[in-house]
C-alpha atoms as a PDB file:
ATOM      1  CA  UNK A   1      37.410  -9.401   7.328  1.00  0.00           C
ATOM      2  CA  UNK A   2      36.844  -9.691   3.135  1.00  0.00           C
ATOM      3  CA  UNK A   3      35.061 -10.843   1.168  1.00  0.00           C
ATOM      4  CA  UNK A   4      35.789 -11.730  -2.772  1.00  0.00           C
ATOM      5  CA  UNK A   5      33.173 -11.753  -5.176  1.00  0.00           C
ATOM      6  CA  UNK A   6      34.457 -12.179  -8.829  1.00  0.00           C
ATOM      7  CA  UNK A   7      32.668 -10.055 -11.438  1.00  0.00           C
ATOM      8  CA  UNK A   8      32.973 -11.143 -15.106  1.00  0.00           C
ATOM      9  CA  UNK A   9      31.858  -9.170 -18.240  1.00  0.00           C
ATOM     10  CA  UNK A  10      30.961 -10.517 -21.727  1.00  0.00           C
ATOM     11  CA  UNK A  11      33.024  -8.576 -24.067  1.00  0.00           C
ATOM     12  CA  UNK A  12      30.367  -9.773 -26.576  1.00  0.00           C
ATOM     13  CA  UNK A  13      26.849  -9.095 -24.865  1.00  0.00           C
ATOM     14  CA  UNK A  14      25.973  -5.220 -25.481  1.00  0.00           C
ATOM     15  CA  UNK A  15      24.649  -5.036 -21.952  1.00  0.00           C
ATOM     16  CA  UNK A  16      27.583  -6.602 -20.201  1.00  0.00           C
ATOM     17  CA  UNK A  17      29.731  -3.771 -22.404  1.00  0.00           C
ATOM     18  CA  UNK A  18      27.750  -0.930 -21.282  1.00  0.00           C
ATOM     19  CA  UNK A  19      27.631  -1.924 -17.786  1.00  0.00           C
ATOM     20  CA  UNK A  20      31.608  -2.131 -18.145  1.00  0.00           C
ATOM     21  CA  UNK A  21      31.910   0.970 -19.670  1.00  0.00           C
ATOM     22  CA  UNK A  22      29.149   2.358 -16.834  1.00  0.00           C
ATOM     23  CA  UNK A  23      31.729   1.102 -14.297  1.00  0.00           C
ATOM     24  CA  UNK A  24      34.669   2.706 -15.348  1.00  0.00           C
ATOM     25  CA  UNK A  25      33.218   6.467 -16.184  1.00  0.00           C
ATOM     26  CA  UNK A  26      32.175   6.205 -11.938  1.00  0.00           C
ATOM     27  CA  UNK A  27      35.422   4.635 -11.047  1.00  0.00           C
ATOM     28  CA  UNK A  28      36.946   7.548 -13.450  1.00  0.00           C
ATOM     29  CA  UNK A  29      34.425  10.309 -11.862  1.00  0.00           C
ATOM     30  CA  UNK A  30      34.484   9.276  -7.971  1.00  0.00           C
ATOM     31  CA  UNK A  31      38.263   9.123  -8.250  1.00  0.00           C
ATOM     32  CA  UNK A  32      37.816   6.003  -6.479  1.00  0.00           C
ATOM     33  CA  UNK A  33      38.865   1.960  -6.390  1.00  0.00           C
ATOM     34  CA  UNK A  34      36.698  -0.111  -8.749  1.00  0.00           C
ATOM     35  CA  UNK A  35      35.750  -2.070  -5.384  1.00  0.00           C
ATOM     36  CA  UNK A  36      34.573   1.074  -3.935  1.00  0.00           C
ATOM     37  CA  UNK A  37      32.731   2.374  -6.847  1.00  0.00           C
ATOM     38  CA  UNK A  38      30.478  -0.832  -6.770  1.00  0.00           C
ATOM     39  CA  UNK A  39      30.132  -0.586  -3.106  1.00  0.00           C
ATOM     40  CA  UNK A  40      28.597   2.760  -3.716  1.00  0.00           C
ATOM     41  CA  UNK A  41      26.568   2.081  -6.570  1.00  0.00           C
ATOM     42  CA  UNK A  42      24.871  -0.820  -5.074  1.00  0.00           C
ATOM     43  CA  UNK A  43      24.391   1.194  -1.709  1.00  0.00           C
ATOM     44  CA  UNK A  44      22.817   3.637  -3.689  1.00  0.00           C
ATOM     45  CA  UNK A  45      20.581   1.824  -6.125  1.00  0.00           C
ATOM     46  CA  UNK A  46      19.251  -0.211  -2.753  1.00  0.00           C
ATOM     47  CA  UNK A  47      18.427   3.006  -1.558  1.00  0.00           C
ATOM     48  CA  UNK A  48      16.477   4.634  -4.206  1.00  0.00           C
ATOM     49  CA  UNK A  49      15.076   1.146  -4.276  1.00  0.00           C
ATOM     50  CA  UNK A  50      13.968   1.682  -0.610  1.00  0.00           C
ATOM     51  CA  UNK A  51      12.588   4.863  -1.412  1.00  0.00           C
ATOM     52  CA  UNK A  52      10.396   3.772  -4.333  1.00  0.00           C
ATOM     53  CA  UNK A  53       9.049   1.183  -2.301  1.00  0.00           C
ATOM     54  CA  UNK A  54       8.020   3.761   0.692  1.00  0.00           C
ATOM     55  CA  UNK A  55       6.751   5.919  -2.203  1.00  0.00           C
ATOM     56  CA  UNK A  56       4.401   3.242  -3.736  1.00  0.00           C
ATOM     57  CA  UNK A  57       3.125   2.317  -0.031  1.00  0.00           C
ATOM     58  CA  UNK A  58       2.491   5.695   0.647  1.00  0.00           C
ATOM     59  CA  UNK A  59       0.457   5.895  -2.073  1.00  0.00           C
ATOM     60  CA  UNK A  60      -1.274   2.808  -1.986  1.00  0.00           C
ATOM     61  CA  UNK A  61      -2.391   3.916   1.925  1.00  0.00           C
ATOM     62  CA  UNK A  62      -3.545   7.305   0.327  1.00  0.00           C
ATOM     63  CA  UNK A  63      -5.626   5.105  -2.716  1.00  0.00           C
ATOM     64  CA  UNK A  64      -7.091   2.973  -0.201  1.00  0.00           C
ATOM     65  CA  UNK A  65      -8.327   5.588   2.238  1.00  0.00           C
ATOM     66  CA  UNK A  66      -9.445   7.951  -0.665  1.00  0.00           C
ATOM     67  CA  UNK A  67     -11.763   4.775  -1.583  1.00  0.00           C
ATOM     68  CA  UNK A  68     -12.960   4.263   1.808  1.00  0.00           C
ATOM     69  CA  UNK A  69     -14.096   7.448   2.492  1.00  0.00           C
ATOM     70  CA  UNK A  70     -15.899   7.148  -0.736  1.00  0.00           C
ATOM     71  CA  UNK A  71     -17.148   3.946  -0.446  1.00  0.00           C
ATOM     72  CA  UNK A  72     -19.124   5.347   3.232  1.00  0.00           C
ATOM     73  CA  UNK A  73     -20.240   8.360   0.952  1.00  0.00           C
ATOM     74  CA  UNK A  74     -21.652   6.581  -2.365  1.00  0.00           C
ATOM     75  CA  UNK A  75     -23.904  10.128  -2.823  1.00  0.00           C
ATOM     76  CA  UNK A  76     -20.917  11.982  -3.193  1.00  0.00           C
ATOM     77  CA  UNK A  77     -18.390  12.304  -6.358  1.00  0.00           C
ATOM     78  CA  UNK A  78     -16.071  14.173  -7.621  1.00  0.00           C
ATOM     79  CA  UNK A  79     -18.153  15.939 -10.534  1.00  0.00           C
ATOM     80  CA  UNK A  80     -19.879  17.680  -7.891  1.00  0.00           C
ATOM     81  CA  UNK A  81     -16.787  19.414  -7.040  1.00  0.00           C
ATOM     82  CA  UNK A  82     -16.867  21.214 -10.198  1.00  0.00           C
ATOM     83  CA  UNK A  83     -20.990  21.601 -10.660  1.00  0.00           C
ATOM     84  CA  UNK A  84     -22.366  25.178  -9.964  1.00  0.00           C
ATOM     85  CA  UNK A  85     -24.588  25.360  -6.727  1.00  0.00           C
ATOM     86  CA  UNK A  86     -27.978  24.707  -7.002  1.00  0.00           C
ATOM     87  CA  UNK A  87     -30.629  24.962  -4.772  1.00  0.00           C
ATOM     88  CA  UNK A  88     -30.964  22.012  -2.014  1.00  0.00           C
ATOM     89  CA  UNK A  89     -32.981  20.941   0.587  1.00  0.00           C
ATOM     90  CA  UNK A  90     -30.948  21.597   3.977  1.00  0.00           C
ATOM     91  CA  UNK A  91     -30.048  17.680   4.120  1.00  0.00           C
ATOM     92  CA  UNK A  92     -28.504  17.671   0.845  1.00  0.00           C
ATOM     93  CA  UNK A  93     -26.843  21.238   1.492  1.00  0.00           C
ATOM     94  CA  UNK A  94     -25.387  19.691   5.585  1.00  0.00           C
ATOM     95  CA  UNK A  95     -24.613  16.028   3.179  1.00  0.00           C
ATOM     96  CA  UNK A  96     -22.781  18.581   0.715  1.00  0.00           C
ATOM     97  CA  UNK A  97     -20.868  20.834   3.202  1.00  0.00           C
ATOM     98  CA  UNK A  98     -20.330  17.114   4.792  1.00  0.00           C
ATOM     99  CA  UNK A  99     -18.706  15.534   1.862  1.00  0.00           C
ATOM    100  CA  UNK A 100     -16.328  19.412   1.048  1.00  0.00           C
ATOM    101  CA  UNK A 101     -14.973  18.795   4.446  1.00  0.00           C
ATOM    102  CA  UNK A 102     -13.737  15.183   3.853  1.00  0.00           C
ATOM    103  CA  UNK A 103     -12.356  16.338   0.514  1.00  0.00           C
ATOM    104  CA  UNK A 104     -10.359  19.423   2.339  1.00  0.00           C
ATOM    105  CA  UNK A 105      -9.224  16.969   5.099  1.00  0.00           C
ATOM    106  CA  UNK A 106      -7.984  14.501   2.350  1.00  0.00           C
ATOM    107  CA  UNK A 107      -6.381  17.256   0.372  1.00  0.00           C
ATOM    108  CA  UNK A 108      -4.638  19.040   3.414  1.00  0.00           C
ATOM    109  CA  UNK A 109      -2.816  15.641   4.014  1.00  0.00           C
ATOM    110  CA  UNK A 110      -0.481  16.891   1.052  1.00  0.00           C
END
């Protein structure tokens, strides 16, 4: 079974010219129909598409967990990371050692 789709492009829009000429270098470089070359390029640009969108959840999960876990430790931040030691009470030392090991677990998730 087919199905036509009729694809038109303005000879005097700049855009519909490039996309043309676009067309034709893959058609030319896939040594393939021009029905199969835009068969292929849609397949592909709705799979990077896909991709991007995994990507960008991904990292949204990763933003929002990173703010969790900082939002149940308000006392900790990341300056301290880079702050020489100094010499704490053994609460603020376990809070400390507390606060490296969420940072490790975070960072081991890469």
């Amino acid at each position: 079974m087919e199905q036509r789709v009729n694809l038109r492009f303005n000879l005097n829009r700049t855009d519909d010219c490039q996309a043309l000429e676009y067309l034709r270098s893959q058609t030319d470089q896939r040594k393939s129909s021009l029905n199969r070359t835009l068969v292929e390029i849609l397949l592909e640009h709705f799979a990077a598409q896909e991709k991007t969108d995994s990507e960008d959840a991904l990292i949204e999960r990763i933003v929002a967990a990173v703010r969790k876990e900082l939002h149940q430790t308000p006392a900790f931040s990341l300056s301290q990371l880079f702050q020489a030691p100094t010499a704490e009470s053994p609460s603020a030392n376990q809070e400390s050692e507390e606060n490296e090991a969420i940072v490790e677990d975070f960072l081991e998730n890469f």
